[in-house]
Structure formats: C-alpha cells, structure tokens
Protein backbone atom coordinates (compact mmCIF):
# COMPACT_ATOMS: atom_id res chain seq x y z
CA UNK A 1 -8.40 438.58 65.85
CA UNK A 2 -10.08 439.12 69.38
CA UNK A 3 -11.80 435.14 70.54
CA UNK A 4 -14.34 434.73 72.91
CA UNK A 5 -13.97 431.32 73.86
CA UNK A 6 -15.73 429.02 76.22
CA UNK A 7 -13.91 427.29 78.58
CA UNK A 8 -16.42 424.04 79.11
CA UNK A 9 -18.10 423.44 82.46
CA UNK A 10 -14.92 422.49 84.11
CA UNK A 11 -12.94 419.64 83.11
CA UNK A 12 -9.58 420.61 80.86
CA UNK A 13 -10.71 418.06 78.20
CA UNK A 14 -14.19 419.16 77.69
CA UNK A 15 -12.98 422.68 75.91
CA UNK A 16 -13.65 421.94 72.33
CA UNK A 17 -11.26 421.34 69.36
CA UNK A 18 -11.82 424.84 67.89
CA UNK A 19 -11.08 426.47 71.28
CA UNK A 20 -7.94 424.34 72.13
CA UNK A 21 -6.43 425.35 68.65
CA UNK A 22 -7.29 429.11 69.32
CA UNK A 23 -5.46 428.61 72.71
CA UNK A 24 -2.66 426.88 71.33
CA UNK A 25 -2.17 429.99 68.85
CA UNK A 26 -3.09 433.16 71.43
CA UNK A 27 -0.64 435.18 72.60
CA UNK A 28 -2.86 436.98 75.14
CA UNK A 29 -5.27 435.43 77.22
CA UNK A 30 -7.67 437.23 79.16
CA UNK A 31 -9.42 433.86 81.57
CA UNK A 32 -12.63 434.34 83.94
CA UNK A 33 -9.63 432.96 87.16
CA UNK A 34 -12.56 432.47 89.55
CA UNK A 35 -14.18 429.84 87.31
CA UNK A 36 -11.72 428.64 84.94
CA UNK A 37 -10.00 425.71 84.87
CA UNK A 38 -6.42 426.41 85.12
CA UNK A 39 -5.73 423.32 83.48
CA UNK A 40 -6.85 424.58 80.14
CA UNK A 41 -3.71 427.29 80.47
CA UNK A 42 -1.24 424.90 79.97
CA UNK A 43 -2.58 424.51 76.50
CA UNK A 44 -1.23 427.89 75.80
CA UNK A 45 2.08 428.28 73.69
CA UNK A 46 5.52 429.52 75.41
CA UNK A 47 5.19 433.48 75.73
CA UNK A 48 1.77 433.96 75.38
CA UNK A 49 0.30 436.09 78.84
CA UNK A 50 -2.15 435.78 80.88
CA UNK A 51 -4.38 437.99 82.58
CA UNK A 52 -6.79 436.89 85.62
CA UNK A 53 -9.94 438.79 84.62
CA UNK A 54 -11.23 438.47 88.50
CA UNK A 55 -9.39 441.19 89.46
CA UNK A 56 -10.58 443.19 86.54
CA UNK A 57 -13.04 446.08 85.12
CA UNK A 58 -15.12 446.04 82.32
CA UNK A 59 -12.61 449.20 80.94
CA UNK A 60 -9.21 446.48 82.10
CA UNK A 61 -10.54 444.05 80.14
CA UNK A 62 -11.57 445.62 77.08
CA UNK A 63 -8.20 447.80 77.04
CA UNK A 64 -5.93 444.65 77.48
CA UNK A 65 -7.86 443.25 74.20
CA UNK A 66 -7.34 446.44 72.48
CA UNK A 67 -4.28 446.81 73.18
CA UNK A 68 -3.62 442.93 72.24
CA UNK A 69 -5.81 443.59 68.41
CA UNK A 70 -3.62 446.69 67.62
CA UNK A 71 -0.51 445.25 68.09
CA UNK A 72 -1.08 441.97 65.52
CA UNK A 73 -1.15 439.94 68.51
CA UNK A 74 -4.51 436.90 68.87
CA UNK A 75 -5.86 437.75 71.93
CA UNK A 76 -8.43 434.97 73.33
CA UNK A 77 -10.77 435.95 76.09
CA UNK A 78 -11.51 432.59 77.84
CA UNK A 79 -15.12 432.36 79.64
CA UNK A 80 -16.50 429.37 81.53
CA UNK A 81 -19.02 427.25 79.98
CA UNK A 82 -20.33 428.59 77.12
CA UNK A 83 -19.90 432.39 76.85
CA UNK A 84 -23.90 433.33 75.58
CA UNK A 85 -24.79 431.96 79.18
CA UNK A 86 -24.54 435.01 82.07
CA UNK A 87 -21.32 435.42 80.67
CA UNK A 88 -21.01 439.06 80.40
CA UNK A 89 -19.91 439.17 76.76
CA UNK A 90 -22.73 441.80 75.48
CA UNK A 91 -20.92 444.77 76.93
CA UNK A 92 -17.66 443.51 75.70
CA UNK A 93 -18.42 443.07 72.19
CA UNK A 94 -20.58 446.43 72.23
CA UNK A 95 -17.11 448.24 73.54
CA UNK A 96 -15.07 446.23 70.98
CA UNK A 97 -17.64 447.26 67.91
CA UNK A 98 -17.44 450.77 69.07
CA UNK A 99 -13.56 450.69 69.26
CA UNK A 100 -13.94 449.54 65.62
CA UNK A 101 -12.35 446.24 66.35
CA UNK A 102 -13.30 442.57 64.57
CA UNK A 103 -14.07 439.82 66.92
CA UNK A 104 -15.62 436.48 66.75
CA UNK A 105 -17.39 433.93 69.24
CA UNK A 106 -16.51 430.27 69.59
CA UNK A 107 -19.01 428.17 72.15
CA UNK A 108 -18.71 425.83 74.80
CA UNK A 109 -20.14 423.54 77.10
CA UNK A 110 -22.45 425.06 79.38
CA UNK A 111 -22.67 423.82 82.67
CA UNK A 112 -25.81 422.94 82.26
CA UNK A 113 -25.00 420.05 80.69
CA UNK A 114 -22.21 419.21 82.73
CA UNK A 115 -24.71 418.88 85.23
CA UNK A 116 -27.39 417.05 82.95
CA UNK A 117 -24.34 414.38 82.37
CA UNK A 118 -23.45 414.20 86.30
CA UNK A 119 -27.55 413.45 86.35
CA UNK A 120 -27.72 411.31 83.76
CA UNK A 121 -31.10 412.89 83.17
CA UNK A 122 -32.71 414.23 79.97
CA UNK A 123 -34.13 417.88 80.31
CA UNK A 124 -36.85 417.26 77.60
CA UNK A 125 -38.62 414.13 78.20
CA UNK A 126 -41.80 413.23 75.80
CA UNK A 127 -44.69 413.77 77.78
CA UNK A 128 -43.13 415.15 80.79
CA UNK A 129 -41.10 418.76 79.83
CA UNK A 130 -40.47 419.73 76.18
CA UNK A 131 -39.20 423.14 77.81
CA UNK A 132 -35.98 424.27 79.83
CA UNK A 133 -36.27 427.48 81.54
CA UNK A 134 -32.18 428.84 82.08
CA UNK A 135 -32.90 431.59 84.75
CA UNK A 136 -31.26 432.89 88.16
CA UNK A 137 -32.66 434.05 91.53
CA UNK A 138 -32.99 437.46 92.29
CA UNK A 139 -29.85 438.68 94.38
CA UNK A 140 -27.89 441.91 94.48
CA UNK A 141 -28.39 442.17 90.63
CA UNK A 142 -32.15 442.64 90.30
CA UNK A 143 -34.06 440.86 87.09
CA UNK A 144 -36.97 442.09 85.12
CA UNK A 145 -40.19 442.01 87.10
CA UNK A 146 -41.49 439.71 84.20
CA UNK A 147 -39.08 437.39 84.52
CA UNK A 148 -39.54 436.83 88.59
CA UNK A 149 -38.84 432.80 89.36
CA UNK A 150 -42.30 432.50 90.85
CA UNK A 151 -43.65 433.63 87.59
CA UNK A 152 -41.15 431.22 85.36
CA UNK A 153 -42.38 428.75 87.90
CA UNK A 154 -45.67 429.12 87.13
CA UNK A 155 -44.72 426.76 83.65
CA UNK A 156 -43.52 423.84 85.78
CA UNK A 157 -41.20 422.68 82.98
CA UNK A 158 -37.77 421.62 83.25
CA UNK A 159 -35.94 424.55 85.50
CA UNK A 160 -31.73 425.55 85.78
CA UNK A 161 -30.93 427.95 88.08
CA UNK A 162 -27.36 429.73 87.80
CA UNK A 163 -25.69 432.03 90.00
CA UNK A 164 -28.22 430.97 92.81
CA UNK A 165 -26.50 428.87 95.01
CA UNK A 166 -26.26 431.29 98.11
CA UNK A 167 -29.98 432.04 97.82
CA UNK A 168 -31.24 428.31 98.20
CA UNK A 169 -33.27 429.59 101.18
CA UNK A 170 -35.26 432.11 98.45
CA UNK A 171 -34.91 429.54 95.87
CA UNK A 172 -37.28 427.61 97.43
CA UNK A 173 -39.65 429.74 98.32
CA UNK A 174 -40.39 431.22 94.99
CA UNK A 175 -40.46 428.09 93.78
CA UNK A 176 -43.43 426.98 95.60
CA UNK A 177 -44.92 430.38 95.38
CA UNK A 178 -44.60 429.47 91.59
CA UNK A 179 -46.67 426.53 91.69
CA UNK A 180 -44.23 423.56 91.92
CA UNK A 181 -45.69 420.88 93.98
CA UNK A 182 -43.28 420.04 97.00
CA UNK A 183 -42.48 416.92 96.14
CA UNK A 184 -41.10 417.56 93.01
CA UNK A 185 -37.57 416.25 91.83
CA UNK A 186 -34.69 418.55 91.90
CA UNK A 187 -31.11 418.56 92.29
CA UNK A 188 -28.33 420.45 93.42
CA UNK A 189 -25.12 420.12 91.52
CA UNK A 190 -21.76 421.53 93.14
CA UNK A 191 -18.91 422.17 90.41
CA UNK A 192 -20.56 419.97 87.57
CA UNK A 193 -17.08 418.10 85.55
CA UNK A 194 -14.42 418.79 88.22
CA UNK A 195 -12.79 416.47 89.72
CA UNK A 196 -14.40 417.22 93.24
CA UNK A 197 -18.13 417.81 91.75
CA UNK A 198 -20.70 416.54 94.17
CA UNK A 199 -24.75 415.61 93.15
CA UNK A 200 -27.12 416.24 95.76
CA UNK A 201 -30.82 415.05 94.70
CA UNK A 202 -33.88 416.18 96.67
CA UNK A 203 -37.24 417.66 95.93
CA UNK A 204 -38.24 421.21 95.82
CA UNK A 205 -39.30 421.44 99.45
CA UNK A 206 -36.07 420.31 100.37
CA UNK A 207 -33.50 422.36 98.82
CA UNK A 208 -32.80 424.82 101.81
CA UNK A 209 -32.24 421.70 103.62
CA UNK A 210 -29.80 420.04 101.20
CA UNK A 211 -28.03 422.69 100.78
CA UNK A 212 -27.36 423.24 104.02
CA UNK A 213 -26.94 419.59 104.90
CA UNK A 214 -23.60 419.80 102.50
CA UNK A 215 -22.93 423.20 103.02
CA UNK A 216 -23.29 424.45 99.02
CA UNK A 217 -23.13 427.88 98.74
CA UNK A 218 -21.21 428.82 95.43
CA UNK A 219 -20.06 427.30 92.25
CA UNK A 220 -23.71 424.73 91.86
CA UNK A 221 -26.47 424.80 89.34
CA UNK A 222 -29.84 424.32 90.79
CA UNK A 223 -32.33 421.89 88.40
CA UNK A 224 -35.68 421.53 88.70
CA UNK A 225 -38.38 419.04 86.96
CA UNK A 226 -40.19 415.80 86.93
CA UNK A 227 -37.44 414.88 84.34
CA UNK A 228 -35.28 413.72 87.40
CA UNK A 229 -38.38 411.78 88.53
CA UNK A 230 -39.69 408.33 86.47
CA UNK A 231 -42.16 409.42 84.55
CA UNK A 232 -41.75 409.57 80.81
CA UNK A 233 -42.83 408.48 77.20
CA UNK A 234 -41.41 406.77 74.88
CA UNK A 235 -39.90 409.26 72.33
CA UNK A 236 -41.75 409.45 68.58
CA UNK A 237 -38.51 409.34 67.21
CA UNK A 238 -37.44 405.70 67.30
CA UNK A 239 -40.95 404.67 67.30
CA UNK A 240 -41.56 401.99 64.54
CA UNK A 241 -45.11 403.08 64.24
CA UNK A 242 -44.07 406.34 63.53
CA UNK A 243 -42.96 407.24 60.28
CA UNK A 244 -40.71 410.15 59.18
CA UNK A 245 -38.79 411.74 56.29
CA UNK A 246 -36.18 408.57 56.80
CA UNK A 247 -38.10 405.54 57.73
CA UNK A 248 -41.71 404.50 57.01
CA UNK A 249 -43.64 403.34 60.06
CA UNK A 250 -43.68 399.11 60.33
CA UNK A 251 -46.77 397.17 62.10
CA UNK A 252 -45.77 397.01 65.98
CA UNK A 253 -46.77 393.05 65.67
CA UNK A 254 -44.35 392.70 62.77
CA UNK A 255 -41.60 394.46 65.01
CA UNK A 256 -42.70 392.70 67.98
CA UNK A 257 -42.02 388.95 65.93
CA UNK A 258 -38.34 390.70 64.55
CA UNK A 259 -37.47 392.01 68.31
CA UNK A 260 -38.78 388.76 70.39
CA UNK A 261 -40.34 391.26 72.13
CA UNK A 262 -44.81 390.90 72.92
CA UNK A 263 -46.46 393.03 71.38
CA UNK A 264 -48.33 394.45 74.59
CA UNK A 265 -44.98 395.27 76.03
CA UNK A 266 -44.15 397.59 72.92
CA UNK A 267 -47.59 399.06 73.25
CA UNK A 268 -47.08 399.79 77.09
CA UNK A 269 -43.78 401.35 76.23
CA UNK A 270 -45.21 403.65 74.13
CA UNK A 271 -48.07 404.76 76.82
C-alpha cells in the first residue's frame, strides 16, 4: 500500500497516531525535505529509505512509489501539514490510478491551525466571521481570474494566505483593493509549531512593514480578520437560553441565581 501522509505543521509530536504507525511500518519514504520535520524520520524502522522529494520530479516521485508498490514494499509519501492543502497530491494520485496502483490518504494538521494555536484566536467567531477563506497570492504560478485576492477580499471574512510570504508587498495591496479596512487585524506567522516559530501581529496596512521589520520572507502563513481583534458574540452553543437536541433552554434569571452571576451581565454577554 502507497500512504499519503501528513506530516503536521511542524512539530515531531503533532503527526497523528495513524501516521506515526504507518511510519513506523514503511519501508520507503518519499518526505517533502524542504518542509518536513526531520524529526518525524527517526520514527521510521531500521532499513526503511528515504528519499528527499526537494530534489525531485513529478515522474521521480511517482516512479520511486511504483517501484516501492510492485515490489511488496509500504511506501509512505510524507507531506507537510495536511496533504489536501497546496500539497500537490492530485497529480500524484491521478499518475498512481493510471499506473493501476491502490493508494490511500491519511490527514494532518494543517498549518493553519498551527498558526490559529500560536494565535490563540478562533477563525469563526459568532457575529464576527463564520467563513475562512484558505487562498494564496498570485506569484509565478498564476490562479484563476475568479479567484483573484482582491476579489476573495471583497467577503472580509476570516482570510489564510499560504505560499505568500515573499509577496507581502502585493499582499497588501490587494488586500485593500479588496475592501479590507486598514486597520484591520492580521498576523504574520513564521514556521507555526517549530521550535523557532515567531508571531508578528499588525493590521492590514501594515503587513509590508512587518514583514520587513523581521525580515519574513518564506515558511509564514499570512491571517487576516477581525477574529484577531475583540469583537465577538457569545456562541449559541453554550447558551442556556438556547435550547438544542441535548439540553432544553433554562430562564437566564434562574441561571443567573445557580451561577452567582447578575442577570444583566449574562444578558450583556450574550449582546
């Protein structure tokens, strides 16, 4: 069996349980070197090989996996993050399926939410952003005119940027093209888990700046959103005027008396 695996944002112990096993048990490994942990290596058995996929075609790649299936050997090829996430697995699998080979696909932690953690921010906050938009600025490898960042920042929802960290300069230009006020919150995270992983925080009008100021130009996500700011509701969910399928919705007075809490102070939290 041929695994796509993903790797986690960065840190060795945030690969999950599944992919750790599948590691444990590969004789071939096929890792993205230029973003992968190397840590997460050692959890391979004695005698299983390694390949650096940074040096590597498409055609290298998909041979050495072949090659790996036709032989009875478990061949894992190791992604960062989670591989569904501008991981380049499409064109793999269609070359695998054509080959006639089996295959399966085991997620991971995208860096996303690596970053999200290093944040400590919520990308969906009630009456803020119920929406995350996962895009990338236009670079060398164009993107569908529909799909333009000053169009996707026409929404002003919650915003990630990948595999833009060397266009901050354009970054922030389409963003206010797009419609997001200057002053908006936004971050920029440098190598989100790692050990060395740095947060900068600043607003939209300012991300040239900060990235410059600390000299990011590779490895960071780019997020976007008043969900770094303070605004926010109180979620419905744990609401106990709101009733659901598991709990029937109780007087706010009665839960203000149980809590030792005033009643106009639940009442303002839920505003």
């Amino acid at each position: 069996m041929i695994s796509f695996v993903g790797a986690g944002p960065g840190a060795a112990d945030l690969v999950t349980v599944r992919g750790a096993r599948l590691l444990a048990q590969a004789d071939v490994v096929v890792y993205a070197g230029s973003l992968v942990n190397p840590e997460l290596l050692g959890l391979c058995g004695e005698g299983c090989q390694t390949y650096d996929s940074a040096v590597m075609t498409l055609e290298q790649v998909v041979g050495l996996m072949a090659d790996a299936e036709r032989a009875g050997r478990r061949c894992v090829r190791l992604h960062t993050g989670d591989p569904a996430l501008f991981g380049a697995i499409r064109e793999q699998m269609d070359a695998l399926a054509a080959l006639g080979l089996d295959f399966e696909v085991v997620p991971g932690v995208s860096s996303m939410f690596g970053a999200s953690a290093a944040l400590r921010a919520e990308y969906t906050v009630p009456g803020v952003s119920q929406s995350v938009i996962v895009c990338r600025m236009e670079g060398r490898t164009p993107v569908p005119e529909r799909e333009r960042l000053r169009k996707l920042a026409s929404h002003g929802c919650t915003m990630v940027l990948f595999l833009s960290a060397s266009l901050l300069r354009e970054v922030q230009e389409e963003l206010l093209a797009g419609g997001y006020d200057p002053v908006t919150p936004a971050a920029i995270v440098v190598r989100a888990t790692w050990p060395d992983e740095e947060v900068h925080r600043c607003t939209v009008g300012t991300i040239a700046r900060c990235g410059e100021d600390h000299a990011v130009s590779r490895t960071a996500l780019v997020v976007v959103g008043d969900v770094l700011g303070d605004a926010g509701e109180r979620s419905r969910l744990y609401d106990p005027t709101f009733s659901h399928g598991y709990r029937g919705a109780v007087d706010v007075a009665e839960v203000a008396k149980m809590a030792g809490v005033p009643d106009v102070a639940l009442r303002k939290a839920r505003k």
